[in-house]
Protein backbone atom coordinates (compact mmCIF):
# COMPACT_ATOMS: atom_id res chain seq x y z
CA UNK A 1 -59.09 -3.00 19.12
CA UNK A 2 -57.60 -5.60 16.53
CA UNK A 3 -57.73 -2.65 14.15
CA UNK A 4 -55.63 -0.20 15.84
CA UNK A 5 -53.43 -3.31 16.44
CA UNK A 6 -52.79 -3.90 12.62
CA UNK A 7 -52.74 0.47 11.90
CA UNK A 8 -49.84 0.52 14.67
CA UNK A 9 -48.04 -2.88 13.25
CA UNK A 10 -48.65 -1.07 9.93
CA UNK A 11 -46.64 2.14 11.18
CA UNK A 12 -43.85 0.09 12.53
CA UNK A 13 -41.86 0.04 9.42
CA UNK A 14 -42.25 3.94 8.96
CA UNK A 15 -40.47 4.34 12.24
CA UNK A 16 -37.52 1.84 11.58
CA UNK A 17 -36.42 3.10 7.98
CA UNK A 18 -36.72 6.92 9.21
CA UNK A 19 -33.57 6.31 11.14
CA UNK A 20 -31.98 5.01 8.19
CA UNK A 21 -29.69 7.69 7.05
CA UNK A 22 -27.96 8.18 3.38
CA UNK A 23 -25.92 11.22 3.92
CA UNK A 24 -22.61 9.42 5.40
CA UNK A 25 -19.73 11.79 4.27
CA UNK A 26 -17.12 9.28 3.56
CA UNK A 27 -13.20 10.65 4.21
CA UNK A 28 -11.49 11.10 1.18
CA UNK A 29 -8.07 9.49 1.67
CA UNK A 30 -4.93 7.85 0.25
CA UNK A 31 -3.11 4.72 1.49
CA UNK A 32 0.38 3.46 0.97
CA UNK A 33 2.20 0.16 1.44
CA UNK A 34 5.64 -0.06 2.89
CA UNK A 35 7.28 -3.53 2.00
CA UNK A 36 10.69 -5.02 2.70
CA UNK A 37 11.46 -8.76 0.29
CA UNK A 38 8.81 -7.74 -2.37
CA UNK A 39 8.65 -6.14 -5.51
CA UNK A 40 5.93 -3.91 -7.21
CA UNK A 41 5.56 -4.19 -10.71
CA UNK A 42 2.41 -2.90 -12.90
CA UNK A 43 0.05 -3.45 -9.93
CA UNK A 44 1.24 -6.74 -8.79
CA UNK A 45 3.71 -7.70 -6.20
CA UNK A 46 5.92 -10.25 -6.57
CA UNK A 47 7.67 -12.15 -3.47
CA UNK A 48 9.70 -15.61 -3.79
CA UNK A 49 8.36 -18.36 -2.36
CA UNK A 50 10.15 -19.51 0.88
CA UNK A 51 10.96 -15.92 1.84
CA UNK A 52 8.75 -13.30 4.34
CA UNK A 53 7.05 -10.36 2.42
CA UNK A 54 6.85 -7.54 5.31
CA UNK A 55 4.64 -5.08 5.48
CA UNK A 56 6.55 -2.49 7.11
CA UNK A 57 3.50 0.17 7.80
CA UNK A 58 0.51 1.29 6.21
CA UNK A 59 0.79 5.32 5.45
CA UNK A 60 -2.91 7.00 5.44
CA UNK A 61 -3.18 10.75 3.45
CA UNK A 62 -6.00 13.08 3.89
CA UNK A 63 -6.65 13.80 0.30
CA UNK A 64 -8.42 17.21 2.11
CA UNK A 65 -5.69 20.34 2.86
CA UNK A 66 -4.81 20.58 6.44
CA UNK A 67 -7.08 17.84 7.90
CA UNK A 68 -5.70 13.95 9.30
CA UNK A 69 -6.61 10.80 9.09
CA UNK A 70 -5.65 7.92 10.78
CA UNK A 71 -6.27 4.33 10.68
CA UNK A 72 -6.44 2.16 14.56
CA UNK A 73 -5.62 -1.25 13.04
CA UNK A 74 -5.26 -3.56 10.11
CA UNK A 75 -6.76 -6.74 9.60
CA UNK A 76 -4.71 -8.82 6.93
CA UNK A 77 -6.51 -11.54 4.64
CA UNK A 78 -4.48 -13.95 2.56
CA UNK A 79 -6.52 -15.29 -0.39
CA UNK A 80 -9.72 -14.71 1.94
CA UNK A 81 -8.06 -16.43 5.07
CA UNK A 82 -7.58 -13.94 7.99
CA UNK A 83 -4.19 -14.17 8.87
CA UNK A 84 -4.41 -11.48 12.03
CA UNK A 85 -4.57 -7.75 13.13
CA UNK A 86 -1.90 -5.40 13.64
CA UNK A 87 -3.19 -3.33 16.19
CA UNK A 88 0.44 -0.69 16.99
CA UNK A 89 1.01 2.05 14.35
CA UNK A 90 2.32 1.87 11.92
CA UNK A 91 0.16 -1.50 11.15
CA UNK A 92 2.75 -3.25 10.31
CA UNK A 93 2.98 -7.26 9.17
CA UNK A 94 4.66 -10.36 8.41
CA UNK A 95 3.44 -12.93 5.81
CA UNK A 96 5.42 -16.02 5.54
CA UNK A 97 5.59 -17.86 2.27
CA UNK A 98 6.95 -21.64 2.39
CA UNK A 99 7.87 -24.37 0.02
CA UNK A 100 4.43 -25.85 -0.07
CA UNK A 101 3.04 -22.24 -0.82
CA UNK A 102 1.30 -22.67 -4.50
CA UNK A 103 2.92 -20.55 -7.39
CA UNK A 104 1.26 -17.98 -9.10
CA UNK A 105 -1.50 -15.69 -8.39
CA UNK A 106 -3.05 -14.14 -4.72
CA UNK A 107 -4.86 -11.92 -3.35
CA UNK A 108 -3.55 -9.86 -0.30
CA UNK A 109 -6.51 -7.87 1.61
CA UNK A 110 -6.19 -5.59 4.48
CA UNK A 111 -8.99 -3.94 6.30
CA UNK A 112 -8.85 -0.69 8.37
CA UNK A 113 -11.33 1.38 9.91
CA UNK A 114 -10.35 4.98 8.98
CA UNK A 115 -11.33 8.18 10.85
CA UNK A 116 -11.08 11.60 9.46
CA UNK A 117 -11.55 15.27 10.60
CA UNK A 118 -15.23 16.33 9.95
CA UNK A 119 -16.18 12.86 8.45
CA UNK A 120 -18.31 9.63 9.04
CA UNK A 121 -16.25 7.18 10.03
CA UNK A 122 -15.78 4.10 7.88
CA UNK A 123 -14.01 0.98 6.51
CA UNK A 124 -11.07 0.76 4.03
CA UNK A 125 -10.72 -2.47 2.11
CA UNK A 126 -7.22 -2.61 0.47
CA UNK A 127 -6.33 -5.21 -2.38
CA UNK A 128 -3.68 -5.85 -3.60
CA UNK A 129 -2.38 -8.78 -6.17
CA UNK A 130 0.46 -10.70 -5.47
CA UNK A 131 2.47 -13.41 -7.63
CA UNK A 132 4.58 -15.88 -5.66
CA UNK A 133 7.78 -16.82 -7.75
CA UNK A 134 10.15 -19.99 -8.04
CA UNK A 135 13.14 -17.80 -7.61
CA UNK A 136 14.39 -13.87 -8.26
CA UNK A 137 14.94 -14.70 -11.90
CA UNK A 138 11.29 -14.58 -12.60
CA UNK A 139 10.87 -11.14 -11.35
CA UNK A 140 10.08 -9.23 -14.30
CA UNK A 141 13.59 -8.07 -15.65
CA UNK A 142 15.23 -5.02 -13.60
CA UNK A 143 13.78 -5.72 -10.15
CA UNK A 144 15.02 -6.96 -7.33
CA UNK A 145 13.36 -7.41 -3.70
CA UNK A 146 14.12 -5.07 -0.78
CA UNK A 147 12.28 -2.31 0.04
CA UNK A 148 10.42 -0.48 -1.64
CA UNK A 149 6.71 1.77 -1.15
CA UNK A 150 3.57 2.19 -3.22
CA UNK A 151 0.11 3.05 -3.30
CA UNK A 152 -3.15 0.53 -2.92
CA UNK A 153 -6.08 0.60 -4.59
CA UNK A 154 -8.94 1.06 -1.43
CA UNK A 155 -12.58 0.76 -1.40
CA UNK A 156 -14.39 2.87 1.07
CA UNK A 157 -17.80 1.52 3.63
CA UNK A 158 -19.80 3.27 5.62
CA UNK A 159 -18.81 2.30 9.00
């Protein structure tokens, strides 16, 4: 008996990894940032300290002809600190920057699940870098804040 007990517990792992699956087709999809009191410059946003950089919507493009995707919420990260969900289209969100908010470099995440027409569902994790500034003058030369759209780098999960 204590051998059939050790074949079967032997077994059990053959069972558990066959319902692993590797064929997740992940959608193939765009996203774009609307922002009102920032500037993007060469892949970094800059926003002056003491003022709100809003994130008007998040724009999702089916990359495939004829098909949509949509995201169903946005989870914002500020340097790693979750800052909250937008959960009403079009995702949209406020991040306050204040006098004791350090100069210089952060990081400005947002995560979405994303579902697409004949594909797995899945996660998007967008990054984007932002510099906080002293004042307008050290926007790089030509820029000014208001509003203004561009695309974000994404990385794709398996949801």
């Amino acid at each position: 008996m204590k051998k059939l007990f050790f074949y079967l517990l032997a077994a059990l792992p053959l069972f558990v990894f066959n319902s692993c699956s590797d064929d997740d087709d992940l959608p193939d999809v765009d996203f774009k940032l609307d922002v009102t009191d920032g500037v993007s410059v060469d892949g970094v946003l800059y926003v002056v300290r003491g003022e709100s950089l809003v994130i008007d919507g998040i724009t999702v493009v089916n990359n495939e002809k004829n098909k949509t995707a949509i995201i169903t919420a946005a989870t914002y990260y500020w340097d790693a600190f979750r800052l909250g969900t937008s959960a009403v289209a079009p995702y949209g969100f406020t991040i306050s920057t204040t006098e004791q908010t350090p100069l210089g470099h952060h990081e400005l995440a947002i995560e979405c699940p994303v579902y697409a027409v004949d594909k797995s569902p899945a996660v998007a994790n967008l990054f984007y870098n932002v510099e906080v500034v002293a004042d307008e003058a050290d926007i790089p030369e030509g820029n000014t804040p208001g509003t203004t759209s561009f695309s974000i780098e994404s990385h794709l999960l398996a949801n």
